[in-house]
C-alpha atoms as a PDB file:
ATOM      1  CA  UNK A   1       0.000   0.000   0.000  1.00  0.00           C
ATOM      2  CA  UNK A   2       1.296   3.859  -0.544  1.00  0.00           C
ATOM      3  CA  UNK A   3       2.492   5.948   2.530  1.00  0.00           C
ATOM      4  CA  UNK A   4       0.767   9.103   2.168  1.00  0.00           C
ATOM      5  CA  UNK A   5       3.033  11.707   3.600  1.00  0.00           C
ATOM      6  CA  UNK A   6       3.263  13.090   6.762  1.00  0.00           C
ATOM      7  CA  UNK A   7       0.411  14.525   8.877  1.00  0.00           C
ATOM      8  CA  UNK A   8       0.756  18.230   9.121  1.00  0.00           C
ATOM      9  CA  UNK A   9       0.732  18.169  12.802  1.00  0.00           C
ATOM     10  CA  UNK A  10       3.677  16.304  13.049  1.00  0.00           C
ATOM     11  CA  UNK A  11       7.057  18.466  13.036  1.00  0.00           C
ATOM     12  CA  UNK A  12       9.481  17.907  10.712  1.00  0.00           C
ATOM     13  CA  UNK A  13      12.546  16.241  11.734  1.00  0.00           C
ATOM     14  CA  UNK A  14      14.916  18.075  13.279  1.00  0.00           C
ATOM     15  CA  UNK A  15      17.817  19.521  11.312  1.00  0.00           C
ATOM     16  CA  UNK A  16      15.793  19.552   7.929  1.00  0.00           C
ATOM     17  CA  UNK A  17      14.632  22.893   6.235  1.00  0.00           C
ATOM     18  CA  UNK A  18      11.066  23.222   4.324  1.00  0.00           C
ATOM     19  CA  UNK A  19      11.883  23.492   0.733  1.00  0.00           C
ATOM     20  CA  UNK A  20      10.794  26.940  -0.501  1.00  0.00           C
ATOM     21  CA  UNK A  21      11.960  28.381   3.483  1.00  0.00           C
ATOM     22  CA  UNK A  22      14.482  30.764   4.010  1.00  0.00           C
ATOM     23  CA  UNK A  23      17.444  30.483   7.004  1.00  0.00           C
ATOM     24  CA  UNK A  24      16.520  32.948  10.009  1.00  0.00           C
ATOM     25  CA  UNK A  25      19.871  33.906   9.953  1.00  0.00           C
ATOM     26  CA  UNK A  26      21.574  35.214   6.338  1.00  0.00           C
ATOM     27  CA  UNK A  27      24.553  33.620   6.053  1.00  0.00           C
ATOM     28  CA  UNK A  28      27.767  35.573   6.074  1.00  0.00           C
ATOM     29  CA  UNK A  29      29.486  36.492   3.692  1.00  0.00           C
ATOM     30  CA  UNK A  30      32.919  35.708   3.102  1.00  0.00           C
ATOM     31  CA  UNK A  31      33.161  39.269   0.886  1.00  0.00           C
ATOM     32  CA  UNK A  32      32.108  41.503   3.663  1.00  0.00           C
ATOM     33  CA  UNK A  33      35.079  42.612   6.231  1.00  0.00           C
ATOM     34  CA  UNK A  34      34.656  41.891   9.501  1.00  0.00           C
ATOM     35  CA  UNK A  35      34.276  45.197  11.608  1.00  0.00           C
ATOM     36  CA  UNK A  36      37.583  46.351  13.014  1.00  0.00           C
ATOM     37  CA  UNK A  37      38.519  45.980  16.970  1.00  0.00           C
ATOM     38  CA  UNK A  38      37.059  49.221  18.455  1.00  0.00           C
ATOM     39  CA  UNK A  39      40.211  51.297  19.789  1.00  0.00           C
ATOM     40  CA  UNK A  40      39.881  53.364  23.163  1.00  0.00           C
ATOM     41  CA  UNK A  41      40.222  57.011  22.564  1.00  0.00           C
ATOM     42  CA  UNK A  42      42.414  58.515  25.484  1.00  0.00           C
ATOM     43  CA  UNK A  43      40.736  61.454  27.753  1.00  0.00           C
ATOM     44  CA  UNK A  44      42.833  64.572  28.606  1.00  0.00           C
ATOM     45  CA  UNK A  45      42.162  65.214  31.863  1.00  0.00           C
ATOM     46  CA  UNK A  46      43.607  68.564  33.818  1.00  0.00           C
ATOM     47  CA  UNK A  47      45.404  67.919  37.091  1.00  0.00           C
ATOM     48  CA  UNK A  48      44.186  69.862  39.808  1.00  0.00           C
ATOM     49  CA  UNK A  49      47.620  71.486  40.478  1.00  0.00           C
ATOM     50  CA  UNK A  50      46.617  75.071  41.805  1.00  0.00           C
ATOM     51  CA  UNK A  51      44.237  73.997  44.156  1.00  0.00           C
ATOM     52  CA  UNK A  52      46.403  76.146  47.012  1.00  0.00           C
ATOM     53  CA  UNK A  53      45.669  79.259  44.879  1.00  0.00           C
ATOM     54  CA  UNK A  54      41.843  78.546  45.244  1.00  0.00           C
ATOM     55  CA  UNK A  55      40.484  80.994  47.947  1.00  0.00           C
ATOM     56  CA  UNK A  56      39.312  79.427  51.354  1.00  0.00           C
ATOM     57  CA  UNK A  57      35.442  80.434  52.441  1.00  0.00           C
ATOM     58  CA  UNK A  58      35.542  82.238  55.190  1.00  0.00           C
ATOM     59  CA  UNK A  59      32.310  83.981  57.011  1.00  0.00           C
ATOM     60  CA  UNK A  60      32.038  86.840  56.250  1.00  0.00           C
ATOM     61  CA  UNK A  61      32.133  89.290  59.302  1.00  0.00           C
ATOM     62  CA  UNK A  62      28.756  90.849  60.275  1.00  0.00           C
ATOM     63  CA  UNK A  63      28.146  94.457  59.638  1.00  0.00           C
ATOM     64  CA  UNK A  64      29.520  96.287  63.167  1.00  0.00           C
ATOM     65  CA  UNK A  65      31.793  93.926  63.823  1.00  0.00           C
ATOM     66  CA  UNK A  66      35.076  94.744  62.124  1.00  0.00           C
ATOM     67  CA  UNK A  67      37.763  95.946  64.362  1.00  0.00           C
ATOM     68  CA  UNK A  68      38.937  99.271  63.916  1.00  0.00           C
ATOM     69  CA  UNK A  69      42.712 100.222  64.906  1.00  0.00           C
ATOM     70  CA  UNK A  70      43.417 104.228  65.618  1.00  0.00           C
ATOM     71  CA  UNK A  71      46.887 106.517  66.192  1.00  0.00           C
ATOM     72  CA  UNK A  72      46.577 109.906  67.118  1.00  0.00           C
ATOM     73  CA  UNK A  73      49.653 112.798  67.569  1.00  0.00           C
ATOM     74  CA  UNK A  74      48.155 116.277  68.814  1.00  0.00           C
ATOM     75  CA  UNK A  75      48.733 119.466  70.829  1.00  0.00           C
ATOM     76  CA  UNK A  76      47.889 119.630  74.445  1.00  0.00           C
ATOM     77  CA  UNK A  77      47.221 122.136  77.013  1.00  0.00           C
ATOM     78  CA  UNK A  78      46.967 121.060  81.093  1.00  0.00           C
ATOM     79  CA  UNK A  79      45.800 123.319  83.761  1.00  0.00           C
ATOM     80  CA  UNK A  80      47.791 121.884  86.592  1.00  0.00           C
ATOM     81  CA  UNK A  81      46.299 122.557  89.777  1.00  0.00           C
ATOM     82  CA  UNK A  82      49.045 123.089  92.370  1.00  0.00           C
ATOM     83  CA  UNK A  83      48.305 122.133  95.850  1.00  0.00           C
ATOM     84  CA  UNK A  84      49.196 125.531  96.864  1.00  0.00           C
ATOM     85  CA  UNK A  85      46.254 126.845  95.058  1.00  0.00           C
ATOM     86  CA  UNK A  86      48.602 128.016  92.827  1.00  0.00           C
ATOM     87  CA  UNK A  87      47.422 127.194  88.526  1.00  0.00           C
ATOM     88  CA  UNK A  88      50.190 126.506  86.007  1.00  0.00           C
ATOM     89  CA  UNK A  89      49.622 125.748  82.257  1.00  0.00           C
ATOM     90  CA  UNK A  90      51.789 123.275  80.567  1.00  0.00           C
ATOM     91  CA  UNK A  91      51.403 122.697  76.794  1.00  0.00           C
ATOM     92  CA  UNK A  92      53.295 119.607  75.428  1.00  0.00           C
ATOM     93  CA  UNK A  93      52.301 116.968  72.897  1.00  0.00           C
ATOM     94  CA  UNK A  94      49.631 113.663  72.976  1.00  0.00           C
ATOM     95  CA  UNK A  95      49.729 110.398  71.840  1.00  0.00           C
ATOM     96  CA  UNK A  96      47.286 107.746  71.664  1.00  0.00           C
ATOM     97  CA  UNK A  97      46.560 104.591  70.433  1.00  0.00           C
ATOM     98  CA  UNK A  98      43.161 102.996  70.268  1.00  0.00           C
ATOM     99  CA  UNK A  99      41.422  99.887  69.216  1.00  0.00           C
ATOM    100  CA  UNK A 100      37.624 100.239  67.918  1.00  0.00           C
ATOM    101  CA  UNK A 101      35.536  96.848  68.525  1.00  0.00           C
ATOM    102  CA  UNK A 102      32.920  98.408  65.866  1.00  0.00           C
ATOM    103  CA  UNK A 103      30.312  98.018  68.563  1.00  0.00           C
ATOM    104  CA  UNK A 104      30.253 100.372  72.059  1.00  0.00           C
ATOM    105  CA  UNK A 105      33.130  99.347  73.388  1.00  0.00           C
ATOM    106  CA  UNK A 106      37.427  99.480  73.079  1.00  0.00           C
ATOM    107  CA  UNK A 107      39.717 100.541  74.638  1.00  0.00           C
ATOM    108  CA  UNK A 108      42.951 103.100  74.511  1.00  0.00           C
ATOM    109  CA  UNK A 109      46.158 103.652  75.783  1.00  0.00           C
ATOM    110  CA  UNK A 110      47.352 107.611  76.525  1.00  0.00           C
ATOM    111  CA  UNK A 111      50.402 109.035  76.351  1.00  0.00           C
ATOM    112  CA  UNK A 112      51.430 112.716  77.525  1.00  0.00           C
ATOM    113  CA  UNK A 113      54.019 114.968  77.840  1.00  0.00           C
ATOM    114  CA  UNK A 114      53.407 118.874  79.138  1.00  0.00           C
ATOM    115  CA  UNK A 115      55.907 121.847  80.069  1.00  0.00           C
ATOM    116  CA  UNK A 116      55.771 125.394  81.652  1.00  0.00           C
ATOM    117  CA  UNK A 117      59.007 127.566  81.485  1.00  0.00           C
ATOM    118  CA  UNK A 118      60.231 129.808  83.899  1.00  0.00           C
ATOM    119  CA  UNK A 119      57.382 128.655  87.146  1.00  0.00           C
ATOM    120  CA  UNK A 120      56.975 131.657  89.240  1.00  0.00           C
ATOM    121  CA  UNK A 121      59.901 133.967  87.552  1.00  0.00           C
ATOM    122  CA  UNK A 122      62.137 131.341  88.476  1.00  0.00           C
ATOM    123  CA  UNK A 123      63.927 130.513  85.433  1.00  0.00           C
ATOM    124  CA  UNK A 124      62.818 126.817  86.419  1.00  0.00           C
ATOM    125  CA  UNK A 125      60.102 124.876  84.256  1.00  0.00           C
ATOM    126  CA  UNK A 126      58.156 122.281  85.469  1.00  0.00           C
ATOM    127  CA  UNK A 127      57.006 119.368  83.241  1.00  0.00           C
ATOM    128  CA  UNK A 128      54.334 116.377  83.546  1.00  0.00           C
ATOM    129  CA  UNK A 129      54.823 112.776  82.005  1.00  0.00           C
ATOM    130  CA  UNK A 130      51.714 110.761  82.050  1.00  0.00           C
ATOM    131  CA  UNK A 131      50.959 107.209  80.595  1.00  0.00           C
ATOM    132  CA  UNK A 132      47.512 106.231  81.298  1.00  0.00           C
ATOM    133  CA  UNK A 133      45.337 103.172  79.954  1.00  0.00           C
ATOM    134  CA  UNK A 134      41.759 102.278  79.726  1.00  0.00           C
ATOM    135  CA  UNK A 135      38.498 101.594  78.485  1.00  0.00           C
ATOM    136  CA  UNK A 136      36.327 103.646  75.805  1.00  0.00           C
ATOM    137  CA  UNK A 137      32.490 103.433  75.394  1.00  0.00           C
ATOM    138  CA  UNK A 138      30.895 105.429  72.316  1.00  0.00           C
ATOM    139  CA  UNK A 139      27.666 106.911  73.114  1.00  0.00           C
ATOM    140  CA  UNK A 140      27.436 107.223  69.213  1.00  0.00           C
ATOM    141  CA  UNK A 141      29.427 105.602  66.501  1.00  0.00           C
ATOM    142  CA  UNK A 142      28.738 107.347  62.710  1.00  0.00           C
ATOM    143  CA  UNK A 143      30.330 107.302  59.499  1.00  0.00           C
ATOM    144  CA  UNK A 144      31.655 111.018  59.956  1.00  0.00           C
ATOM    145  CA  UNK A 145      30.811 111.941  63.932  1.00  0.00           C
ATOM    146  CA  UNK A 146      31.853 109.603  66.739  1.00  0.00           C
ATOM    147  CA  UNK A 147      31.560 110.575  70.696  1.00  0.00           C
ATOM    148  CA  UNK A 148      33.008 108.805  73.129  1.00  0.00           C
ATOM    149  CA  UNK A 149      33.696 108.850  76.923  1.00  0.00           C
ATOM    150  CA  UNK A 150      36.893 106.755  78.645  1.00  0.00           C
ATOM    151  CA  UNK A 151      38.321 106.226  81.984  1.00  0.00           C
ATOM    152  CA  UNK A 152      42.049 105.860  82.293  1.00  0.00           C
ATOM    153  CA  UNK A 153      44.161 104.857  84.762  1.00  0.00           C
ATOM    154  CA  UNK A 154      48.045 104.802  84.852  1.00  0.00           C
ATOM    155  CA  UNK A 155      50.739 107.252  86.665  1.00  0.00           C
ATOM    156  CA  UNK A 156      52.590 110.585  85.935  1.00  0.00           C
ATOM    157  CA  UNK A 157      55.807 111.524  86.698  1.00  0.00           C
ATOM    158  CA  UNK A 158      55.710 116.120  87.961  1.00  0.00           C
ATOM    159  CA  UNK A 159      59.021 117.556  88.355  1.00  0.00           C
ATOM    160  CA  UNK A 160      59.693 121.513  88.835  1.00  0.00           C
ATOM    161  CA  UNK A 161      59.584 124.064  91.530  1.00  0.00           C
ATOM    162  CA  UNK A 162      57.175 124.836  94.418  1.00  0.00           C
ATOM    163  CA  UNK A 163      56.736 127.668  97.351  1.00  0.00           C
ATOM    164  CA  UNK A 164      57.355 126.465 100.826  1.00  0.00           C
ATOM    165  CA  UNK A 165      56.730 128.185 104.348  1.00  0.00           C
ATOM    166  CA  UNK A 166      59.360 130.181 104.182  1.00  0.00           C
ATOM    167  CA  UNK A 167      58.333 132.269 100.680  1.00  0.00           C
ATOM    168  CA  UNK A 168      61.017 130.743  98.798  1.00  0.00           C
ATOM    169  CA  UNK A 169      60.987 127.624  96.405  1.00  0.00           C
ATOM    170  CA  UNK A 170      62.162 124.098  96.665  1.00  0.00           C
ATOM    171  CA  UNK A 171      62.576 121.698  93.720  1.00  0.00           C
ATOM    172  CA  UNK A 172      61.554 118.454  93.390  1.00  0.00           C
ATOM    173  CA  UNK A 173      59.499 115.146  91.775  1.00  0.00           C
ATOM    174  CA  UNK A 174      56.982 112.914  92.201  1.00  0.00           C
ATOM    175  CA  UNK A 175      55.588 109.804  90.481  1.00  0.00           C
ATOM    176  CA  UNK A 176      52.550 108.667  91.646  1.00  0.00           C
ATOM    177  CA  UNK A 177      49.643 106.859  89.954  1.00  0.00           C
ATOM    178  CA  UNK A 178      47.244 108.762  88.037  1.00  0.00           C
ATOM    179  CA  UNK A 179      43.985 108.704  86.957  1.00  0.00           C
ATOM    180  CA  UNK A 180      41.904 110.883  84.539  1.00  0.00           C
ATOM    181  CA  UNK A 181      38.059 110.403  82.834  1.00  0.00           C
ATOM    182  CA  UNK A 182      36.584 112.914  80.200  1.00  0.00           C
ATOM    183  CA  UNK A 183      35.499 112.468  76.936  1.00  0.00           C
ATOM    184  CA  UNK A 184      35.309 114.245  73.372  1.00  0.00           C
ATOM    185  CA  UNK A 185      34.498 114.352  69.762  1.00  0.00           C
ATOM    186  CA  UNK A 186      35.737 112.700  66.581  1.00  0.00           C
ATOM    187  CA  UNK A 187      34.866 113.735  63.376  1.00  0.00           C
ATOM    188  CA  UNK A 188      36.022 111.936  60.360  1.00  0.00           C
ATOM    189  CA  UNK A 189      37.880 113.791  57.136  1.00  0.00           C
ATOM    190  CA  UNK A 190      38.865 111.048  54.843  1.00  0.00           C
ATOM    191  CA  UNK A 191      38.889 107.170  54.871  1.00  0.00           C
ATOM    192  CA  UNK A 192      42.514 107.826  56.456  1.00  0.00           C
ATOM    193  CA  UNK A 193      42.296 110.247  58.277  1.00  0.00           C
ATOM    194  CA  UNK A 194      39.890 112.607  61.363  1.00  0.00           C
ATOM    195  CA  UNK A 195      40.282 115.200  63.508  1.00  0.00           C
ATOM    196  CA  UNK A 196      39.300 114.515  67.391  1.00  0.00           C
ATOM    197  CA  UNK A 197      39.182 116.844  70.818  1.00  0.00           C
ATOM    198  CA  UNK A 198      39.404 116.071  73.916  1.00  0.00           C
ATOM    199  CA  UNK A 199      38.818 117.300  77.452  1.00  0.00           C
ATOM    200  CA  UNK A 200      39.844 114.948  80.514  1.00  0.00           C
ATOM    201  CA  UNK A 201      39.854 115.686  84.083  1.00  0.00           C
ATOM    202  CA  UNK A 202      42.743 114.521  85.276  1.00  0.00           C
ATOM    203  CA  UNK A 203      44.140 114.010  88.519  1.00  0.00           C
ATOM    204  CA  UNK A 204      47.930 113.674  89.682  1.00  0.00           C
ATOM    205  CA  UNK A 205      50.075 113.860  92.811  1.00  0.00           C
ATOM    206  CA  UNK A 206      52.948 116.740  94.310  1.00  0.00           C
ATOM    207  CA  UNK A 207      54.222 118.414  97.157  1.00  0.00           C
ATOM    208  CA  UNK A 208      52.494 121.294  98.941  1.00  0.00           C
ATOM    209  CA  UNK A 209      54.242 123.727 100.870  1.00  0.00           C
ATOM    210  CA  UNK A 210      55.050 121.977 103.610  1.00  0.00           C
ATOM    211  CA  UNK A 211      56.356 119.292 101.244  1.00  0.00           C
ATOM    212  CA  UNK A 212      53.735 116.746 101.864  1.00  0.00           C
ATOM    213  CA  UNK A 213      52.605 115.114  98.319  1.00  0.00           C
ATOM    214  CA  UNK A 214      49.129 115.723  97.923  1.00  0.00           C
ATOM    215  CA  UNK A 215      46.968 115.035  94.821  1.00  0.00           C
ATOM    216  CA  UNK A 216      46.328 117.896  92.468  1.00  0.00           C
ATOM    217  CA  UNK A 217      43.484 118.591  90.299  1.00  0.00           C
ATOM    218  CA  UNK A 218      44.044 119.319  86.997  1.00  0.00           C
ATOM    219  CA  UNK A 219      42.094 119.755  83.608  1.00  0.00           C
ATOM    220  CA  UNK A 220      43.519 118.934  80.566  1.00  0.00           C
ATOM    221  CA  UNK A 221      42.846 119.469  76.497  1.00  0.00           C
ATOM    222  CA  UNK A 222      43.829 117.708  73.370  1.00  0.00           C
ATOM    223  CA  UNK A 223      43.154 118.048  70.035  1.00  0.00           C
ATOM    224  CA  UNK A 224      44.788 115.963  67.891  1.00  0.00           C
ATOM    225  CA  UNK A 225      44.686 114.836  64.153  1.00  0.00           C
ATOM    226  CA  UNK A 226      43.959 110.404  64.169  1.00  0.00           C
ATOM    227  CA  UNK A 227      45.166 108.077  61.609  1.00  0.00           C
ATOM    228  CA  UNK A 228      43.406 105.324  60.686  1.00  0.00           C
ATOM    229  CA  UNK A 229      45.578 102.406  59.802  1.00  0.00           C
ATOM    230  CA  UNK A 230      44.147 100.048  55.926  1.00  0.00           C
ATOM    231  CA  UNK A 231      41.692 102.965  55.398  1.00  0.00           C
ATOM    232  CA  UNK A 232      38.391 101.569  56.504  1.00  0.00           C
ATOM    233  CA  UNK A 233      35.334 102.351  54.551  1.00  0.00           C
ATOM    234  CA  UNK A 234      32.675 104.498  55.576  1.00  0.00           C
ATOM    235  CA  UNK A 235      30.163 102.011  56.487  1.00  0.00           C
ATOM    236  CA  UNK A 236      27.704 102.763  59.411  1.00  0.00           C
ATOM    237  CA  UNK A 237      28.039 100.363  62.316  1.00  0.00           C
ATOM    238  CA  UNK A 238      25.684 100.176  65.098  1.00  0.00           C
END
């Protein structure tokens, strides 16, 4: 008897091809070059070697803050109050240096040095060293107009002549502490530079007529024209 062929639901044995199919895959061909290795292209990359010439952050300092250095050279005039009664006025030069917190407070340090020629038609001057420290409060603080009041303490060095009992004068010195609190005005010129003036009352020690050291009272005056040291700006502080 004839074999018919093959049911159509049985699959065709494997490793045969349907005649009239195509291959899933196209054969290659031998013609075609094969694609070349890919080659890695190299990166430039920039070495970080000026890091150290990168600026650090730093917080910025608040408005008011910034600390403010000062030098002053002027002219001034004491009213030395003898303990005899007796007035004198030396004139002499000031010095001062100052250090500005930017807020109320800073503080100063003071030094002084005052003459009078021929005391009582004696052809004998007397003269006053003083060196006195302290703290400074500013009532106000502007950009042009700055008060302030300070209290100093220190000593003083008085040398010259003085009457005794007998209507004549003796000669001598003293150095004894000192202490002086006043206050003044500042006003501001430039960036660089302002003009201040200053009235203290100031108290120091020398010898009465019996030549006993006593303290004296005396009132002194400065005006003086203040440096400011990198030229701050003009920026208000509070």
């Amino acid at each position: 008897m004839a074999q018919g062929p093959p049911s159509s639901c049985q699959p065709d044995p494997p490793g045969q091809i349907p005649t009239g199919a195509q291959p899933a895959f196209p054969r290659p061909d031998s013609s075609t070059p094969a694609s070349p290795t890919p080659i890695p292209t190299p990166i430039l990359v920039q070495p970080r070697t000026f890091l150290y010439l990168q600026p650090l952050k730093q917080t910025p300092l608040p408005a008011g803050y910034a600390r403010v250095l000062k030098l002053s050279a002027g002219y001034s005039v004491t009213s030395l109050g003898l303990p005899s009664s007796a007035r004198l006025a030396l004139s002499g030069v000031n010095l001062s240096a100052s250090v500005d917190s930017g807020k109320r407070f800073g503080a100063t340090l003071d030094l002084d040095y005052a003459l009078a020629p021929n005391v009582f038609s004696s052809g004998r001057r007397m003269d006053m060293l003083s060196y006195l420290v302290g703290p400074v409060f500013y009532p106000s603080h502007g950009n042009f107009l700055t008060t302030y009041v300070h209290f100093l303490a220190g000593g003083a060095k008085v040398a010259g002549p003085f009457p005794n009992g007998n209507g004549a004068l003796n000669t001598g010195h003293v150095h004894y502490p000192a202490w002086a609190v006043g206050g003044g005005v500042e006003y501001r010129l430039s960036p660089a530079f302002g003009f201040r003036i200053n009235i203290d009352y100031l108290q120091t020690h020398f010898y009465n007529p019996s030549g006993v050291v006593r303290p004296q009272n005396d009132i002194r005056v400065v005006n003086s024209i203040v440096f400011y040291p990198g030229m701050p700006s003009f920026r208000r502080r509070h």
